[in-house]
PDB file of N, CA and C in Angstrom:
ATOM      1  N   UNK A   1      -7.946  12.825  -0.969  1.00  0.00           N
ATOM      2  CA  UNK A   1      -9.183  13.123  -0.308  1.00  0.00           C
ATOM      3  C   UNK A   1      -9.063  14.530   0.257  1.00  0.00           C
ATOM      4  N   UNK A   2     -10.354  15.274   0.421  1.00  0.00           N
ATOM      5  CA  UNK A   2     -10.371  16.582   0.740  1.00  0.00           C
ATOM      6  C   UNK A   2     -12.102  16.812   1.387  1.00  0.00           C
ATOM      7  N   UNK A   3     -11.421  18.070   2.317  1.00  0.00           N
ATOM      8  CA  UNK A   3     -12.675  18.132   3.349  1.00  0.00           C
ATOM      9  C   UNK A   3     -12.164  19.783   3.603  1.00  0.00           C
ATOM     10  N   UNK A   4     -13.629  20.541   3.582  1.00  0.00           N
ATOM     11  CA  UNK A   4     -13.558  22.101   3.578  1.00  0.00           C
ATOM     12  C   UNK A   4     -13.845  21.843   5.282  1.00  0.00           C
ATOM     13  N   UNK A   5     -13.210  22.623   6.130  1.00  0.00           N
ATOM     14  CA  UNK A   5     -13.573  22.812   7.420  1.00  0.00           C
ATOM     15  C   UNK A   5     -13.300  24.052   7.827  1.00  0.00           C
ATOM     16  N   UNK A   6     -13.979  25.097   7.290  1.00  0.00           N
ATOM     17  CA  UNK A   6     -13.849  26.574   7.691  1.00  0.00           C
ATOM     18  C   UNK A   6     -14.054  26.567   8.924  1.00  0.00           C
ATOM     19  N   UNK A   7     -14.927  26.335   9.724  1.00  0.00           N
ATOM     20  CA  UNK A   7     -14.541  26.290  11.366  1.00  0.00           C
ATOM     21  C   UNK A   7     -13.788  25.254  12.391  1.00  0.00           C
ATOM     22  N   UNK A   8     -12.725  24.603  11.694  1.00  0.00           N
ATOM     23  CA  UNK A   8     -11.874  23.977  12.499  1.00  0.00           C
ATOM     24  C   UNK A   8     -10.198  23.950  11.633  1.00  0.00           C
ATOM     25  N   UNK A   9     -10.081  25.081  11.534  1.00  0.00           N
ATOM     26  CA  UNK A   9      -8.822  25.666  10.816  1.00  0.00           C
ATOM     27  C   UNK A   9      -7.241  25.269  11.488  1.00  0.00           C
ATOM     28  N   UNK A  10      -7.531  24.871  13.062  1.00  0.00           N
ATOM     29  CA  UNK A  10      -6.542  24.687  13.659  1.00  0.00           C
ATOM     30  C   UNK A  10      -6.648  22.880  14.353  1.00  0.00           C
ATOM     31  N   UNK A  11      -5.695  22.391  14.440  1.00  0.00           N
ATOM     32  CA  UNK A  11      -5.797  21.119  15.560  1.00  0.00           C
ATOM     33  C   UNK A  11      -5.856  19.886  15.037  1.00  0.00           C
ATOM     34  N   UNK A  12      -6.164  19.932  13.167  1.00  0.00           N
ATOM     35  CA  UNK A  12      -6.728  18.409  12.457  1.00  0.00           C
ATOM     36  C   UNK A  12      -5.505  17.969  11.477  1.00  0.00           C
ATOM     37  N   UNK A  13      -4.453  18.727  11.872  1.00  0.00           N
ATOM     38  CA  UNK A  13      -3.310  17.877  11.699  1.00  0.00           C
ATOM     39  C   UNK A  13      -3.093  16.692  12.219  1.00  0.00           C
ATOM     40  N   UNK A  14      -2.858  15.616  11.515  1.00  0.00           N
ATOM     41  CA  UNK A  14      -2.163  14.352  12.081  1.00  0.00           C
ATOM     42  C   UNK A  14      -3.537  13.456  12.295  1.00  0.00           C
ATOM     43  N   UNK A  15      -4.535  13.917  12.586  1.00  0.00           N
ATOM     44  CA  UNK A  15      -5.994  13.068  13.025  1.00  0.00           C
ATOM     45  C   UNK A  15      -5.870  12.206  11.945  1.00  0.00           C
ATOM     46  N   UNK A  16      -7.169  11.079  11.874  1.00  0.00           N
ATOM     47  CA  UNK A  16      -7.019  10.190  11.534  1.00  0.00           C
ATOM     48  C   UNK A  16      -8.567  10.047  10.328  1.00  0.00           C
ATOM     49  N   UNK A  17      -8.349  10.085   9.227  1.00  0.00           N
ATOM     50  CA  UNK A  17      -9.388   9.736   8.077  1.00  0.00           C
ATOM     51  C   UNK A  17     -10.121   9.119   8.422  1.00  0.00           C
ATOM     52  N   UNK A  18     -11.846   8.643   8.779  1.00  0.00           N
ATOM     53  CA  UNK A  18     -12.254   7.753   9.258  1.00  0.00           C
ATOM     54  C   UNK A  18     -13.021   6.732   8.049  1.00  0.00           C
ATOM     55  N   UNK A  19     -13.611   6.324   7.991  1.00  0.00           N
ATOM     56  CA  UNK A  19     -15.115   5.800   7.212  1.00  0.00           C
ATOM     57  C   UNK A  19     -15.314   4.847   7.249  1.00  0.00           C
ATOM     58  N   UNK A  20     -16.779   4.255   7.498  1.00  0.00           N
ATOM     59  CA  UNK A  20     -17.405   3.096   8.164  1.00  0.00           C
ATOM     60  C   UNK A  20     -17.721   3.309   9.254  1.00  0.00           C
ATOM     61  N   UNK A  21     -18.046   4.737   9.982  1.00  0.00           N
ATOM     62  CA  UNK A  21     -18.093   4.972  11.337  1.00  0.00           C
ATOM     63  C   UNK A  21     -18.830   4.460  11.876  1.00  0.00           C
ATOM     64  N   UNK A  22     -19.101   3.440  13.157  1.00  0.00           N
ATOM     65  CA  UNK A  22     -20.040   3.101  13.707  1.00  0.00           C
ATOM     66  C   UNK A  22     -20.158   3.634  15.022  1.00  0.00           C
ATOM     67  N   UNK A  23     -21.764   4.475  14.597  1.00  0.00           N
ATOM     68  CA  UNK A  23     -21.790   5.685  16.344  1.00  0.00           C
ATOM     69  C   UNK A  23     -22.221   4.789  17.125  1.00  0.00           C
ATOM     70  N   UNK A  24     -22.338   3.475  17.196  1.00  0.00           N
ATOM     71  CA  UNK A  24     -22.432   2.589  18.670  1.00  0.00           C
ATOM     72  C   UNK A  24     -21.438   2.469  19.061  1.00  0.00           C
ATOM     73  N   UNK A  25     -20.553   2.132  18.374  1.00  0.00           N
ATOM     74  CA  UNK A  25     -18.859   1.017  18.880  1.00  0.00           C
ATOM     75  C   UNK A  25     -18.167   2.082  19.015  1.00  0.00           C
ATOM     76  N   UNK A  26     -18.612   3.421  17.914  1.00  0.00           N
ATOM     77  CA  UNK A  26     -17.354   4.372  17.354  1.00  0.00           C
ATOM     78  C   UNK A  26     -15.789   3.809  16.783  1.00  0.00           C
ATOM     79  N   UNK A  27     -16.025   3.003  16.133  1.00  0.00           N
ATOM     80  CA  UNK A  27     -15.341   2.009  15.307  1.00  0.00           C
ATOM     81  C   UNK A  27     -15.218   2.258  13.940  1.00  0.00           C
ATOM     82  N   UNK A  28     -14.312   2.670  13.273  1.00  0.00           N
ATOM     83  CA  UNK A  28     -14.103   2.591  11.726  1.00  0.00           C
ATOM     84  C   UNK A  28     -13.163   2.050  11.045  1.00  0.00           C
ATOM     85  N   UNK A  29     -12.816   2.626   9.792  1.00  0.00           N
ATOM     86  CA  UNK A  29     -11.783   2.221   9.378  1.00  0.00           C
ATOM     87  C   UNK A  29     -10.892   3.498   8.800  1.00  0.00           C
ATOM     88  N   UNK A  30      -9.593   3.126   9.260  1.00  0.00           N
ATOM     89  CA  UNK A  30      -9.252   4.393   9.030  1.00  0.00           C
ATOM     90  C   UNK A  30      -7.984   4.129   7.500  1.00  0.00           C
ATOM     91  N   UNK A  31      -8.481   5.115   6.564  1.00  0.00           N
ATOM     92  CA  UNK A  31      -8.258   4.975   4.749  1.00  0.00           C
ATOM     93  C   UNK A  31      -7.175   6.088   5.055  1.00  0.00           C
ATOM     94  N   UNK A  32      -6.314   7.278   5.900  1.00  0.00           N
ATOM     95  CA  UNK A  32      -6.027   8.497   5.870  1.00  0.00           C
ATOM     96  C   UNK A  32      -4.924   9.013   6.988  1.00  0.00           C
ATOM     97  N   UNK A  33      -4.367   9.849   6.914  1.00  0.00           N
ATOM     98  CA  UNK A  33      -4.412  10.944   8.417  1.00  0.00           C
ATOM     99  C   UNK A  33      -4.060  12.473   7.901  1.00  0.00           C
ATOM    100  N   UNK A  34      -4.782  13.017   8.250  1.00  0.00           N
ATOM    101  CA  UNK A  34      -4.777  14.600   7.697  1.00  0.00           C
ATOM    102  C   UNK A  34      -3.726  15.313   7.706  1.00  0.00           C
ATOM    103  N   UNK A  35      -3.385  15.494   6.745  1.00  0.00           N
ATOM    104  CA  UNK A  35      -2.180  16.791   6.575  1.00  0.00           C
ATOM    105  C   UNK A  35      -2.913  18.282   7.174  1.00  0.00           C
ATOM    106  N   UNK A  36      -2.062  19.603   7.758  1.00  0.00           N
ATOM    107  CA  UNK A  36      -2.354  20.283   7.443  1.00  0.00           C
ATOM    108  C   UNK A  36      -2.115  21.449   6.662  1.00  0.00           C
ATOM    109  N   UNK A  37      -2.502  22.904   6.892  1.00  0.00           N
ATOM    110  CA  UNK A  37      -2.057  23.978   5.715  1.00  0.00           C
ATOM    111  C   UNK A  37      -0.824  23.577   5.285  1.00  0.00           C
ATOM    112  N   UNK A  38      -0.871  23.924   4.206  1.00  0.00           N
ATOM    113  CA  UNK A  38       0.712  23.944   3.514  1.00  0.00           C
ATOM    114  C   UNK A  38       1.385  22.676   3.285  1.00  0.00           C
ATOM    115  N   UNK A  39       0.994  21.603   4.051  1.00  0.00           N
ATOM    116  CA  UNK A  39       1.505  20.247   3.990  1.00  0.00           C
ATOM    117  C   UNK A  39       0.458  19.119   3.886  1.00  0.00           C
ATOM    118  N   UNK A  40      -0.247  19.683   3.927  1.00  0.00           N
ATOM    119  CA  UNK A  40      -2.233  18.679   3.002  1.00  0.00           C
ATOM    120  C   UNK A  40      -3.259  19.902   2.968  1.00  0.00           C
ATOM    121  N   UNK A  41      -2.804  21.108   2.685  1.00  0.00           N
ATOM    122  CA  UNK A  41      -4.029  21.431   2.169  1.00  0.00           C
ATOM    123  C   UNK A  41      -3.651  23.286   1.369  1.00  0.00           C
ATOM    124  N   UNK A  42      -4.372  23.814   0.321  1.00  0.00           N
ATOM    125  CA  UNK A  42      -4.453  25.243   0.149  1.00  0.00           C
ATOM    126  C   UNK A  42      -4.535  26.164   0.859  1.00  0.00           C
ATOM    127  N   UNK A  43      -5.403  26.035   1.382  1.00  0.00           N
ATOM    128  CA  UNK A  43      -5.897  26.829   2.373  1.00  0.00           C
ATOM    129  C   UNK A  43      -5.821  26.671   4.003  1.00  0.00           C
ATOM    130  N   UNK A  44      -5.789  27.400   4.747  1.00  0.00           N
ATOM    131  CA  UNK A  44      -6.233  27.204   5.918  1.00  0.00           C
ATOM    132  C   UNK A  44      -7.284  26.057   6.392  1.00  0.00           C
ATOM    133  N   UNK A  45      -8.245  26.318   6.009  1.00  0.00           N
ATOM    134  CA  UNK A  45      -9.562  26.174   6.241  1.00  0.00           C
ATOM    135  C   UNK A  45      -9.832  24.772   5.104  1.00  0.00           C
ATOM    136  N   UNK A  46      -8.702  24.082   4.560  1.00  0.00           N
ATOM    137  CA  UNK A  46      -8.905  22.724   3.472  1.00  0.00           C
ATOM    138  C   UNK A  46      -8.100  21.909   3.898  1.00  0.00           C
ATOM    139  N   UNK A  47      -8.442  20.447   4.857  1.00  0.00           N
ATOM    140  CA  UNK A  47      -7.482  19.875   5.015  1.00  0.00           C
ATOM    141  C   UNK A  47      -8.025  18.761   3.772  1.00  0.00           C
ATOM    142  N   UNK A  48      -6.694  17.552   3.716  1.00  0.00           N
ATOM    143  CA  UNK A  48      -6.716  16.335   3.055  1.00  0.00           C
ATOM    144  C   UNK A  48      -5.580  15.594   3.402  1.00  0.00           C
ATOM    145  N   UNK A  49      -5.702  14.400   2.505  1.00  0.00           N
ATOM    146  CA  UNK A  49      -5.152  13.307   3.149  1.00  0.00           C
ATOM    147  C   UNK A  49      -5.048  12.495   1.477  1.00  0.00           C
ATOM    148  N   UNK A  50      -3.712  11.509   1.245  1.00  0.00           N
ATOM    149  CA  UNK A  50      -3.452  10.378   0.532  1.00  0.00           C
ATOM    150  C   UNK A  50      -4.439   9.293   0.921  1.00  0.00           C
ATOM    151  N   UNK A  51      -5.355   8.511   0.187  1.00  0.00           N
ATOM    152  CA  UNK A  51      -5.573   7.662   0.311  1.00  0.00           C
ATOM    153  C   UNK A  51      -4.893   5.990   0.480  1.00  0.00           C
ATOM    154  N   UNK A  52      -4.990   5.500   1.933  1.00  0.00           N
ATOM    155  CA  UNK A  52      -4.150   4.595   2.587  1.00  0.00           C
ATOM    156  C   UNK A  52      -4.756   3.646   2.648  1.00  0.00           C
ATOM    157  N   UNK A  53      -4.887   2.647   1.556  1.00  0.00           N
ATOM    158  CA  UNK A  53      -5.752   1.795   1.404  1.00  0.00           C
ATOM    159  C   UNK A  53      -4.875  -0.101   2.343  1.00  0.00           C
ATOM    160  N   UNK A  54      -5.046  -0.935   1.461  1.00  0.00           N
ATOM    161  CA  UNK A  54      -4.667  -2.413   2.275  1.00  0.00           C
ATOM    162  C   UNK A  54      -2.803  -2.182   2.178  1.00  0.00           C
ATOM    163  N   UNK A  55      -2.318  -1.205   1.407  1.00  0.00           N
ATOM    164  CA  UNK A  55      -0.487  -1.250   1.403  1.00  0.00           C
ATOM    165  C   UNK A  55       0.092  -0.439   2.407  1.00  0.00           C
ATOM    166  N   UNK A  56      -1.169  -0.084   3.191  1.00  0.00           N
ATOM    167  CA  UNK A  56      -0.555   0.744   4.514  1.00  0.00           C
ATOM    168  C   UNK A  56      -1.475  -0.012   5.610  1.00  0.00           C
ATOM    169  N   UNK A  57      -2.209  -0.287   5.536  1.00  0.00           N
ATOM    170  CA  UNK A  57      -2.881  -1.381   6.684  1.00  0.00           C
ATOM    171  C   UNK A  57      -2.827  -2.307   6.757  1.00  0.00           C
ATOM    172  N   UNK A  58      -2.390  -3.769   5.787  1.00  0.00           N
ATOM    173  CA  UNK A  58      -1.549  -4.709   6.321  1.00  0.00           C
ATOM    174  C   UNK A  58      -0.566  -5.035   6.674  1.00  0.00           C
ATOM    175  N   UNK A  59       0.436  -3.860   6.849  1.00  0.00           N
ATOM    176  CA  UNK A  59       2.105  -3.691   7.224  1.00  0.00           C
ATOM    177  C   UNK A  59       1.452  -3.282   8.907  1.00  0.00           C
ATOM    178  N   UNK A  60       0.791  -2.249   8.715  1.00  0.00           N
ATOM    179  CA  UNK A  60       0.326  -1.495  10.291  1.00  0.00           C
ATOM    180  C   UNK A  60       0.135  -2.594  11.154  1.00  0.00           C
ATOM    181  N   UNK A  61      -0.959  -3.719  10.715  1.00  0.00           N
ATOM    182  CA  UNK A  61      -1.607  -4.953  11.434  1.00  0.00           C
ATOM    183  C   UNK A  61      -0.413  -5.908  11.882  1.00  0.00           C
ATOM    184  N   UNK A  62       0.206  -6.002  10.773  1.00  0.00           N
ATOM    185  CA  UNK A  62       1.375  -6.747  11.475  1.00  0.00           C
ATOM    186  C   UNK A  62       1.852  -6.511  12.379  1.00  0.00           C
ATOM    187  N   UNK A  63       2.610  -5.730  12.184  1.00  0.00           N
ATOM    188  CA  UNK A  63       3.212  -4.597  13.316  1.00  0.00           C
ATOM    189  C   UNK A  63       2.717  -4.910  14.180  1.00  0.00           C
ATOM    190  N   UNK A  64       1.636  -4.049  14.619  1.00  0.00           N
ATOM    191  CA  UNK A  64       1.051  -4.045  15.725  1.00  0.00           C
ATOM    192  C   UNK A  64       0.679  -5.439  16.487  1.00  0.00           C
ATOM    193  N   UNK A  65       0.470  -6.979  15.419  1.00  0.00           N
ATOM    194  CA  UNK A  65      -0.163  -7.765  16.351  1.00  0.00           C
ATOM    195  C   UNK A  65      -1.318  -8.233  16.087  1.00  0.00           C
ATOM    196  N   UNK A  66      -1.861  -7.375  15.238  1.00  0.00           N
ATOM    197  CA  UNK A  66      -3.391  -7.702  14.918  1.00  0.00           C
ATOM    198  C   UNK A  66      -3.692  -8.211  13.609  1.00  0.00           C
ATOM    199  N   UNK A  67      -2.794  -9.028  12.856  1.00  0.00           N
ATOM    200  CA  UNK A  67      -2.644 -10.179  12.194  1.00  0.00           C
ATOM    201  C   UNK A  67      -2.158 -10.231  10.989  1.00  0.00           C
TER     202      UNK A  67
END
């Protein structure tokens, strides 16, 4: 996955992929977590992310507790 963010070049390392956002709850699901330059992306200004589908979120859930 890939996302052009020419004005947020700095800080979106490590954040978290969202989709399904719900702007009531602000609740999603998170598929990601952003690499940045040089280590998820070309450019400055291009971050991305591996897609982290159910073989990284039902190990996480465990873990954590949440089932």
């Amino acid at each position: 996955m890939r996302i052009d963010c020419p004005d947020r070049t700095g800080g979106t390392s490590g954040s978290p992929w969202v989709t399904d956002l719900d702007p009531t709850t602000r609740t999603g699901a998170v598929v990601g977590v952003i690499g940045g330059y040089r280590e998820g992306g070309d450019t400055a200004d291009t971050s991305s992310s591996s897609y982290s589908g159910d073989r990284v979120r039902v190990p996480y859930q465990r873990a954590s507790g949440g089932g």
